[in-house]
C-alpha atoms as a PDB file:
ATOM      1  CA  UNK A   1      -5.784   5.987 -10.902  1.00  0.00           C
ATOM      2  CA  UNK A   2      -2.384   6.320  -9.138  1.00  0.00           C
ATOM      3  CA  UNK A   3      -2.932   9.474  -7.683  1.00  0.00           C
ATOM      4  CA  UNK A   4      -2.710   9.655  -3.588  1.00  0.00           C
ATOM      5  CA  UNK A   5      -6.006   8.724  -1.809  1.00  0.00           C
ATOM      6  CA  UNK A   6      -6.864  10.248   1.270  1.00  0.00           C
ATOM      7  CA  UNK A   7      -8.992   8.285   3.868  1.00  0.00           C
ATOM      8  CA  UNK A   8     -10.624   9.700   7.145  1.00  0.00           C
ATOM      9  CA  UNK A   9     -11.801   7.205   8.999  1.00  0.00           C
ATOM     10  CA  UNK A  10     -14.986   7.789  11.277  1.00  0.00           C
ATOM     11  CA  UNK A  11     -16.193   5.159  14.064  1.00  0.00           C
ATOM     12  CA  UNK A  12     -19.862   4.734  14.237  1.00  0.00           C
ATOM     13  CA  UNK A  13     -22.351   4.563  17.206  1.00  0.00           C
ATOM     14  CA  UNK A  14     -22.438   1.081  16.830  1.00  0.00           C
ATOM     15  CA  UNK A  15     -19.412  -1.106  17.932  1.00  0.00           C
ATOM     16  CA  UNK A  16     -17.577  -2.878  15.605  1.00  0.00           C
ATOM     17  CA  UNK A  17     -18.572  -0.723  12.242  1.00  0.00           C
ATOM     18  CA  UNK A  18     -16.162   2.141  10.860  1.00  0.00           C
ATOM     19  CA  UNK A  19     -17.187   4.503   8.230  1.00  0.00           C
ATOM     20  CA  UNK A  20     -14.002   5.493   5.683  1.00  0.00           C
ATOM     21  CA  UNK A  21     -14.691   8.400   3.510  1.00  0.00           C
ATOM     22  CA  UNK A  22     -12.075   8.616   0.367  1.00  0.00           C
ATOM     23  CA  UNK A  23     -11.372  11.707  -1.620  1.00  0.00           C
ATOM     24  CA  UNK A  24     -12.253   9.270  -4.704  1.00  0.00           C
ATOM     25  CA  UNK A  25     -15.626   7.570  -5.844  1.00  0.00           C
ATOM     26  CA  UNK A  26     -15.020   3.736  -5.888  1.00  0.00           C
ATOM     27  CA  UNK A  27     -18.437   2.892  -6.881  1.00  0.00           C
ATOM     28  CA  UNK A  28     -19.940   6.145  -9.237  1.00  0.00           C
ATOM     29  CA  UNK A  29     -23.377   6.348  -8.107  1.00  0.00           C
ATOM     30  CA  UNK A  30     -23.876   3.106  -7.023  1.00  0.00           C
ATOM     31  CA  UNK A  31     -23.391   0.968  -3.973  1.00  0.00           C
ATOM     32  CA  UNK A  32     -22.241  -2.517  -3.622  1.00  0.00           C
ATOM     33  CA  UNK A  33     -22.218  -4.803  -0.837  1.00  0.00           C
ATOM     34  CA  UNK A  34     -20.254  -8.137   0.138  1.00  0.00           C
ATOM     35  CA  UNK A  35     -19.760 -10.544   3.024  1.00  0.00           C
ATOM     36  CA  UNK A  36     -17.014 -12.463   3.939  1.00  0.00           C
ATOM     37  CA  UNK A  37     -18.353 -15.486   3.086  1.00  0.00           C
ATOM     38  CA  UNK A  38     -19.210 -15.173  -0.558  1.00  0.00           C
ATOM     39  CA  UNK A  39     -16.135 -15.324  -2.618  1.00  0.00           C
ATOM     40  CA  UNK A  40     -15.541 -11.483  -4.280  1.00  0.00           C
ATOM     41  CA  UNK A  41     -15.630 -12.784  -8.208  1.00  0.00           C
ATOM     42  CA  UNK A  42     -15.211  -9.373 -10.089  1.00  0.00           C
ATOM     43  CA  UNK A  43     -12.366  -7.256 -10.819  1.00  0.00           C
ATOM     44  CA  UNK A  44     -14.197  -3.549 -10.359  1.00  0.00           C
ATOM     45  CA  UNK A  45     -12.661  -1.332  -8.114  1.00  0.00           C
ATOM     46  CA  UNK A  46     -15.047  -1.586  -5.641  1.00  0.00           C
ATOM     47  CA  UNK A  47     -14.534  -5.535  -5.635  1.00  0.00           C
ATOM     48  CA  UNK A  48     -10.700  -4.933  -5.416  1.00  0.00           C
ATOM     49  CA  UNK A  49     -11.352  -3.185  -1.879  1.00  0.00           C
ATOM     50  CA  UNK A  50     -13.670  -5.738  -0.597  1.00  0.00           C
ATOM     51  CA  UNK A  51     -11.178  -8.385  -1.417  1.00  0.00           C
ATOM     52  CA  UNK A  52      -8.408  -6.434   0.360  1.00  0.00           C
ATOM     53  CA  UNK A  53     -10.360  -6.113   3.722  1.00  0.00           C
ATOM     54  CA  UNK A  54     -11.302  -9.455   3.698  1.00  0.00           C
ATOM     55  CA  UNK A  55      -8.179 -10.505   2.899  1.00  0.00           C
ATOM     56  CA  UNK A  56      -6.801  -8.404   5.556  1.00  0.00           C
ATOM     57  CA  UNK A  57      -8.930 -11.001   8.371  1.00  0.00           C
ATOM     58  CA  UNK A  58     -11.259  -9.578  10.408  1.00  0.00           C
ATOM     59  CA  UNK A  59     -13.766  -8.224   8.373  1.00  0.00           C
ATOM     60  CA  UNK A  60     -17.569  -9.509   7.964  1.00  0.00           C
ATOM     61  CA  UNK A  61     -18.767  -7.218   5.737  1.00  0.00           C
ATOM     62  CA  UNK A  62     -17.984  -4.107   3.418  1.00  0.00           C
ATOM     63  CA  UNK A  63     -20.618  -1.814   2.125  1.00  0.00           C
ATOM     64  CA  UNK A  64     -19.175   0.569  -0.984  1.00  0.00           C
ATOM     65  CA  UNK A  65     -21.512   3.707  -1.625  1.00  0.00           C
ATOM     66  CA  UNK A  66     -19.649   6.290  -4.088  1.00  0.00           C
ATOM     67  CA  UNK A  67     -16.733   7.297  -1.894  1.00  0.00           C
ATOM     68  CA  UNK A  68     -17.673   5.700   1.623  1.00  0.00           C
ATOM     69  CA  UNK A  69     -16.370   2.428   2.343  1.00  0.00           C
ATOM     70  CA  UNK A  70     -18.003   1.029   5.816  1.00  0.00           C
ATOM     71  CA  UNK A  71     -16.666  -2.027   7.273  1.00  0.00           C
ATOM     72  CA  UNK A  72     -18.554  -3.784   9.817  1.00  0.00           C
ATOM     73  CA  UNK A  73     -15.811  -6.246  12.087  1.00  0.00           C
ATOM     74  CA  UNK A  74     -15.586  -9.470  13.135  1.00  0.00           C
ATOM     75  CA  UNK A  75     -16.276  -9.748  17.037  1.00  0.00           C
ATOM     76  CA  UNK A  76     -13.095  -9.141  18.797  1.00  0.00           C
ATOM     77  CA  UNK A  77     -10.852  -7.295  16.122  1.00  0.00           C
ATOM     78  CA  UNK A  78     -10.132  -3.947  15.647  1.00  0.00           C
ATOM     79  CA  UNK A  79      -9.517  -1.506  12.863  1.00  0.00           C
ATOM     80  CA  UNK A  80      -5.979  -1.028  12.934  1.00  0.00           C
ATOM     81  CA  UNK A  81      -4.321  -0.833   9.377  1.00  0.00           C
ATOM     82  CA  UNK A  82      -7.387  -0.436   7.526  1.00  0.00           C
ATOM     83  CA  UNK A  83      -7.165   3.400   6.711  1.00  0.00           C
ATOM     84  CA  UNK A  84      -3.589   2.559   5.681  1.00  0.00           C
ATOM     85  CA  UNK A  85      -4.942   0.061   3.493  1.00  0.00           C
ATOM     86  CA  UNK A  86      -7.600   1.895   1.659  1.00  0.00           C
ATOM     87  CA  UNK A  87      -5.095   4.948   1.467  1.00  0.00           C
ATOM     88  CA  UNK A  88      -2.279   2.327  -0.332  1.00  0.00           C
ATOM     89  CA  UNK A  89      -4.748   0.718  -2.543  1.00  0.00           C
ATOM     90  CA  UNK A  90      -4.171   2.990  -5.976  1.00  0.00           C
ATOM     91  CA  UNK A  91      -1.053   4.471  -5.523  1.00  0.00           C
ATOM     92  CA  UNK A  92       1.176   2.315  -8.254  1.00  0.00           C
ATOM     93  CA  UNK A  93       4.364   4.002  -7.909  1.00  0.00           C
ATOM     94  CA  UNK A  94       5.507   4.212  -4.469  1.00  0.00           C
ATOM     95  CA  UNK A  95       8.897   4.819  -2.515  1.00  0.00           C
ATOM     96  CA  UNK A  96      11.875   3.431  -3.745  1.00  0.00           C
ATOM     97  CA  UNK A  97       9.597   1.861  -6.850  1.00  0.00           C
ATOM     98  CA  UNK A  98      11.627   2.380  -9.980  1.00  0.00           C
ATOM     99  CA  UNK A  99       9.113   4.257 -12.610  1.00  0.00           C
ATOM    100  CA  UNK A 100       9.362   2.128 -15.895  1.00  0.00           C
ATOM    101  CA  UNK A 101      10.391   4.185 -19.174  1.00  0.00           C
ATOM    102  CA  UNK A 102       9.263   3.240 -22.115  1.00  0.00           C
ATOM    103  CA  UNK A 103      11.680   3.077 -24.930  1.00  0.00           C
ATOM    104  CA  UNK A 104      11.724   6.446 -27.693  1.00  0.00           C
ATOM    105  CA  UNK A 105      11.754   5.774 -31.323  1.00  0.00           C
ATOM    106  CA  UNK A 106      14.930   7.050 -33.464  1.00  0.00           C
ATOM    107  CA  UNK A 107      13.303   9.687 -35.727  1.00  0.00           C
ATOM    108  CA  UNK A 108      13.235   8.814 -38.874  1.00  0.00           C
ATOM    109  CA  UNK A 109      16.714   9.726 -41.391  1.00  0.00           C
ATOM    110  CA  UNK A 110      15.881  12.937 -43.627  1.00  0.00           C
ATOM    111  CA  UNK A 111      15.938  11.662 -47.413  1.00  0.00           C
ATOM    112  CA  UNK A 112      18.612  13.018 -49.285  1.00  0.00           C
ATOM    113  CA  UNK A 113      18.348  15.709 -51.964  1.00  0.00           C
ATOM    114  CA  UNK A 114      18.538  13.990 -55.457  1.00  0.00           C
END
């Protein structure tokens, strides 16, 4: 990963749940769901965005099905950030981030003719 993710972020008929479709399958095939009040344990990329948005505050619930990510929210908040968040989640080299290099090796001296 590292390359830019694009969100579009799509409220549903019912309040309090927004739909965010990424250009990039988090899950594969599968779907995982997680609430707010059972710790996240695993490392997976789909764990890594559930962690986020509940780290975030606000969230109750996230529900991870290939490329949609829909977040249901706590009473009273609202969504703001979120796209921004999902969007900013894989990029590793950002804006004024220096890209490492990684150090050459000398070639190797020619032998000498005998």
């Amino acid at each position: 990963m590292g390359q830019p993710v694009t969100v579009v972020e799509k409220f549903s008929s019912r309040p309090g749940v927004v739909r965010y479709e990424l250009n990039r399958s988090i899950t594969g095939m599968g779907h995982e769901r997680y609430r707010a009040d059972v710790p996240v344990l695993g490392d997976r990329p789909p764990d890594q965005v559930a962690r986020a948005l509940f780290e975030r505050g606000g969230v109750e619930s996230v529900h991870i099905n290939s490329n949609v990510v829909t977040v249901e929210l706590a009473r009273g908040f609202e969504p703001t950030g979120l796209k921004d968040l999902l969007e900013g989640m894989f990029i590793y080299y950002r804006p004024g981030v220096e890209v490492p290099s990684f150090p050459t090796e000398e070639p190797a001296p020619e032998p000498a003719d005998a």
